[in-house]
C-alpha atoms as a PDB file:
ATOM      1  CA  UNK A   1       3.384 -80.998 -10.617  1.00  0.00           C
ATOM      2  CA  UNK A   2      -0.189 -82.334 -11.358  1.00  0.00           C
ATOM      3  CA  UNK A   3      -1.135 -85.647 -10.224  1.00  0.00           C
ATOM      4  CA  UNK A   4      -4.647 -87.813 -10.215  1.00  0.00           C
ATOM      5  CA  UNK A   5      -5.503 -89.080  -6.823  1.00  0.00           C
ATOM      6  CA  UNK A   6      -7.756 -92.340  -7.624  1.00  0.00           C
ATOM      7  CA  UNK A   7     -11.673 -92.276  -6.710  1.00  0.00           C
ATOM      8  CA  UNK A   8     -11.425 -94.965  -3.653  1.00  0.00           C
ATOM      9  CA  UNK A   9      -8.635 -92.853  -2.161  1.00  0.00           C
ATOM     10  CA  UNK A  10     -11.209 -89.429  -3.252  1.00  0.00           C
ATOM     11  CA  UNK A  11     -13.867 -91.334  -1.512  1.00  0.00           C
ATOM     12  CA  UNK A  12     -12.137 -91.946   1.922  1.00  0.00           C
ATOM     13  CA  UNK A  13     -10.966 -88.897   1.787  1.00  0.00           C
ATOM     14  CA  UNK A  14     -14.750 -87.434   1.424  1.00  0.00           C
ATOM     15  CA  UNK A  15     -15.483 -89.826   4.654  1.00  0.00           C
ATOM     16  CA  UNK A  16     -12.361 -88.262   6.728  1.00  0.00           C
ATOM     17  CA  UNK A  17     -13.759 -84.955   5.915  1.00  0.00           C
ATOM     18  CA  UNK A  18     -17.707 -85.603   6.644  1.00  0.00           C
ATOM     19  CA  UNK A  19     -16.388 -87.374  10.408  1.00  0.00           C
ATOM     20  CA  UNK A  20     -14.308 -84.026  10.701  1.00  0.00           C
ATOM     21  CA  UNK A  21     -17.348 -81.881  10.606  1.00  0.00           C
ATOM     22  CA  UNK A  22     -18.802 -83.946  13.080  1.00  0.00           C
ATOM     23  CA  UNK A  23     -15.949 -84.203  15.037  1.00  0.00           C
ATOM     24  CA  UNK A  24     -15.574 -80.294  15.455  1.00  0.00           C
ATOM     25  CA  UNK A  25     -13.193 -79.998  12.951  1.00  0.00           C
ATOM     26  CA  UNK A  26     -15.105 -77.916  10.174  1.00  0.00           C
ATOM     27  CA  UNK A  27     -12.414 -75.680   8.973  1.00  0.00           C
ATOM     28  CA  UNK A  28      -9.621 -78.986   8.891  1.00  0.00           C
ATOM     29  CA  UNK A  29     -12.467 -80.651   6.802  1.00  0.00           C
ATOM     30  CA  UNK A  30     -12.520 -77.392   4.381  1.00  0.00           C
ATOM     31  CA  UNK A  31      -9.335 -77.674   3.457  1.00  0.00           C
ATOM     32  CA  UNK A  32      -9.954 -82.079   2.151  1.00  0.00           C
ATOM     33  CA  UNK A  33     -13.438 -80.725   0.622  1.00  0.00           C
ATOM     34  CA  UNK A  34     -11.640 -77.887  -1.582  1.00  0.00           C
ATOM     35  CA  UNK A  35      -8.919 -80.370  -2.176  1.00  0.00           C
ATOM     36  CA  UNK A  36     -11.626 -82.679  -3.517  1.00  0.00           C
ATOM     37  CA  UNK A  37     -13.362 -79.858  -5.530  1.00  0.00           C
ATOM     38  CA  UNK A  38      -9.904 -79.292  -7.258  1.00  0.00           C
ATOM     39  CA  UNK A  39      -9.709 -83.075  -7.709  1.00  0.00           C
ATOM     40  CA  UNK A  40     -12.814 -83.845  -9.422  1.00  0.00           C
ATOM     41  CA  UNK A  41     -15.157 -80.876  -9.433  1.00  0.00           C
ATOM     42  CA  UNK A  42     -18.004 -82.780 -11.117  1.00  0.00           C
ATOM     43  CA  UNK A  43     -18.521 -84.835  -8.083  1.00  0.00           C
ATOM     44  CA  UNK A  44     -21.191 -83.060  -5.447  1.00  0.00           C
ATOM     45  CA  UNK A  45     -18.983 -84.664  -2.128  1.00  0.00           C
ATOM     46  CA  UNK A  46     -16.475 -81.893  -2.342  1.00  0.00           C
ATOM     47  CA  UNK A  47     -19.381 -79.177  -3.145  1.00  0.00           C
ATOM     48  CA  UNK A  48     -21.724 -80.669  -0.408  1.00  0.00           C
ATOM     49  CA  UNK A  49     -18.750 -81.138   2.119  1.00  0.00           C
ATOM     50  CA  UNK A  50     -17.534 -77.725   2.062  1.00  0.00           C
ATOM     51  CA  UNK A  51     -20.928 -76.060   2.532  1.00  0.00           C
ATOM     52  CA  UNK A  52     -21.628 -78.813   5.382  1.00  0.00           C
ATOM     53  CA  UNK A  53     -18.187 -77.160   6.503  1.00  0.00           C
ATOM     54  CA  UNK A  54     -19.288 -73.663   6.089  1.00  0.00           C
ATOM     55  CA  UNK A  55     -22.488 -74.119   7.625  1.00  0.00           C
ATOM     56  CA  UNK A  56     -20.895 -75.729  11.149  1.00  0.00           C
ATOM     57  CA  UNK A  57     -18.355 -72.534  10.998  1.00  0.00           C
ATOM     58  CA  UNK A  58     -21.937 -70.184  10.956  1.00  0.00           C
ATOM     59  CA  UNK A  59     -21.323 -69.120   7.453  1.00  0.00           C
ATOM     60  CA  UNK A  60     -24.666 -69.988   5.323  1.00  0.00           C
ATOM     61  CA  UNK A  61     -24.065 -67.366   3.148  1.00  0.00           C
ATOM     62  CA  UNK A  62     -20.819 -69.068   2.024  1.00  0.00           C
ATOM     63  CA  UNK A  63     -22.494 -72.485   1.852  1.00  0.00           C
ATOM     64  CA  UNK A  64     -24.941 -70.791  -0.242  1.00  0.00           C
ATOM     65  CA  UNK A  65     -22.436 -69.569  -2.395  1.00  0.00           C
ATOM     66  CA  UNK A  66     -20.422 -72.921  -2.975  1.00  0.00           C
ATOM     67  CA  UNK A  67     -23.362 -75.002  -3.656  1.00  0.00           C
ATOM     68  CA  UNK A  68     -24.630 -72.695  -6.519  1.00  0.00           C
ATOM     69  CA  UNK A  69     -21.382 -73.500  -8.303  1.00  0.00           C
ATOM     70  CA  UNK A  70     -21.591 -76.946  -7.866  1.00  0.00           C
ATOM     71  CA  UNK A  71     -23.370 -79.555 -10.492  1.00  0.00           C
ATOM     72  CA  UNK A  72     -27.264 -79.077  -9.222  1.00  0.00           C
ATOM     73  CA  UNK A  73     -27.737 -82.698  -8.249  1.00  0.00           C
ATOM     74  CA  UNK A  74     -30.388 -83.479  -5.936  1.00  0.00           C
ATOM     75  CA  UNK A  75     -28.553 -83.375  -3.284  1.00  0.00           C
ATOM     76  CA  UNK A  76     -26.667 -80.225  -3.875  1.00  0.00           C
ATOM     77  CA  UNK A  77     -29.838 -78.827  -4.367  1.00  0.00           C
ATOM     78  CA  UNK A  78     -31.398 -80.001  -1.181  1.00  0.00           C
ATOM     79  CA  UNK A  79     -28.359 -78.518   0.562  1.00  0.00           C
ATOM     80  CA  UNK A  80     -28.691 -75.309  -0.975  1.00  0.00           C
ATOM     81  CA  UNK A  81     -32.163 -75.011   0.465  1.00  0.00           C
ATOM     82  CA  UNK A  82     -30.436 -75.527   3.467  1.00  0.00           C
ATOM     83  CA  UNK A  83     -27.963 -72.864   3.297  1.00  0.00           C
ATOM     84  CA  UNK A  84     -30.559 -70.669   2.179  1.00  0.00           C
ATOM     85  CA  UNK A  85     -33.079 -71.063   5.172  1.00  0.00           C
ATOM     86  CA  UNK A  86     -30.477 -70.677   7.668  1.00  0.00           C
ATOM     87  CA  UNK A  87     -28.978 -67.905   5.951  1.00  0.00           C
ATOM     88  CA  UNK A  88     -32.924 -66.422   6.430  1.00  0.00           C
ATOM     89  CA  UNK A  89     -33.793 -66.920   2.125  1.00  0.00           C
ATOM     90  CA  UNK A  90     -37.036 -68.699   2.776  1.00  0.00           C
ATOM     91  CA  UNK A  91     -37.920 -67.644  -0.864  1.00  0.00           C
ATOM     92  CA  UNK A  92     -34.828 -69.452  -2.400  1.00  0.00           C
ATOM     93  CA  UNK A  93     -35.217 -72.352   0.070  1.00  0.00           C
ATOM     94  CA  UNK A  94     -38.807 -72.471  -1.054  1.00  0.00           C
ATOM     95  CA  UNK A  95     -37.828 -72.031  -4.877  1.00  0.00           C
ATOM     96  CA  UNK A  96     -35.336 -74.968  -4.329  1.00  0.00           C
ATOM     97  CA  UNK A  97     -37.972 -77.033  -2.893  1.00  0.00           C
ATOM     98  CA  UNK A  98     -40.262 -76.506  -5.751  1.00  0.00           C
ATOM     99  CA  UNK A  99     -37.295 -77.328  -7.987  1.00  0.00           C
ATOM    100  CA  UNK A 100     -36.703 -80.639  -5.866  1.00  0.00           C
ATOM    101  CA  UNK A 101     -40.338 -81.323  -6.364  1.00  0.00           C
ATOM    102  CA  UNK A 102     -40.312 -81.043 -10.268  1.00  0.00           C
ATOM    103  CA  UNK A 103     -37.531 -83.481 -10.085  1.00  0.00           C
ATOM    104  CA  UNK A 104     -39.333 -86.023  -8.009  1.00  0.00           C
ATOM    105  CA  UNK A 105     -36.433 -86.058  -5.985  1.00  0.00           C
ATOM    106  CA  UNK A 106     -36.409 -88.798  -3.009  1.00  0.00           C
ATOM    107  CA  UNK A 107     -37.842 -88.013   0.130  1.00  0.00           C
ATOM    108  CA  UNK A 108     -35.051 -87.837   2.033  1.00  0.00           C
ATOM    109  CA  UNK A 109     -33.792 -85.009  -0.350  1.00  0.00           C
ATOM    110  CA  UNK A 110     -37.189 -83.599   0.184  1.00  0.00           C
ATOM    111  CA  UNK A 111     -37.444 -83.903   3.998  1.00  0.00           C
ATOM    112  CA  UNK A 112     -34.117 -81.736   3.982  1.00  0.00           C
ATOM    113  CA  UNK A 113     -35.580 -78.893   1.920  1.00  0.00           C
ATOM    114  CA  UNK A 114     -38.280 -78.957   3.568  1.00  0.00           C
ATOM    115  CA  UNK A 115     -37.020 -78.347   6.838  1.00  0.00           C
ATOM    116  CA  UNK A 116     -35.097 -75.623   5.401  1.00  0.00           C
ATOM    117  CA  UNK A 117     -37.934 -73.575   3.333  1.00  0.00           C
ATOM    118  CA  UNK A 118     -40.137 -73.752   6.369  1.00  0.00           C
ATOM    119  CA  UNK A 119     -37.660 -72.181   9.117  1.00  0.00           C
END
C-alpha cells in the first residue's frame, strides 16, 4: 500500500527527528529521516537529517555518503563539507567550500564549511 503523507505532517516530522538527534536519539531519528527521504526525496531535511544522524552515531563516512546523493542545495553542500572534515577529507571539505563560494551561498552556510575545511 502506498500512501502520501502531507508536507506539514513531513515537516513536524523533520522537527521530531532534528530534537531526536539532540536528544541522544540519533539512530531513532534515522529511521523518520529515511522515512522522509522515501517520502519526498527532493527535499534536503531527510538528506541533511540522516547525515546529522550519522554524524552523532561517529559515522562521517556515511554522512558523507548520504549527502552526495542528495539534491546539492546549499545546505546539503555545507553539510557535506562537514562530513568530509570530520571524516579527515580536508580536500573535499575545501573543494565544497570553494563550490559554496561560487554560489555566493549565505554566510551561515559558509561559516559551516568553513569550520569543516579548516579542521
Amino acid at each position: 500500500m502506498t500512501f502520501r503523507i502531507g508536507t506539514e505532517d513531513l515537516r513536524l516530522l523533520a522537527e521530531i527527528g532534528f530534537l531526536g538527534i539532540g536528544r541522544g536519539r540519533a539512530a531513532d531519528a534515522a529511521a523518520i529521516f529515511a522515512f522522509l527521504r522515501l517520502q519526498r526525496p527532493d527535499l534536503e531535511a531527510g538528506h541533511v537529517g540522516g547525515a546529522l544522524s550519522e554524524l552523532a552515531q561517529g559515522r562521517p563516512a556515511e554522512a558523507a555518503e548520504m549527502l552526495r546523493n542528495a539534491p546539492q542545495t546549499e545546505s546539503v553542500l555545507a553539510f557535506r563539507a562537514l562530513a568530509h572534515g570530520r571524516a579527515g577529507d580536508r580536500r573535499m571539505a575545501q573543494e565544497i567550500l570553494g563550490d559554496l563560494g561560487f554560489m555566493r551561498a549565505g554566510m551561515a552556510v559558509m561559516e559551516i564549511a568553513e569550520g569543516a575545511a579548516k579542521g
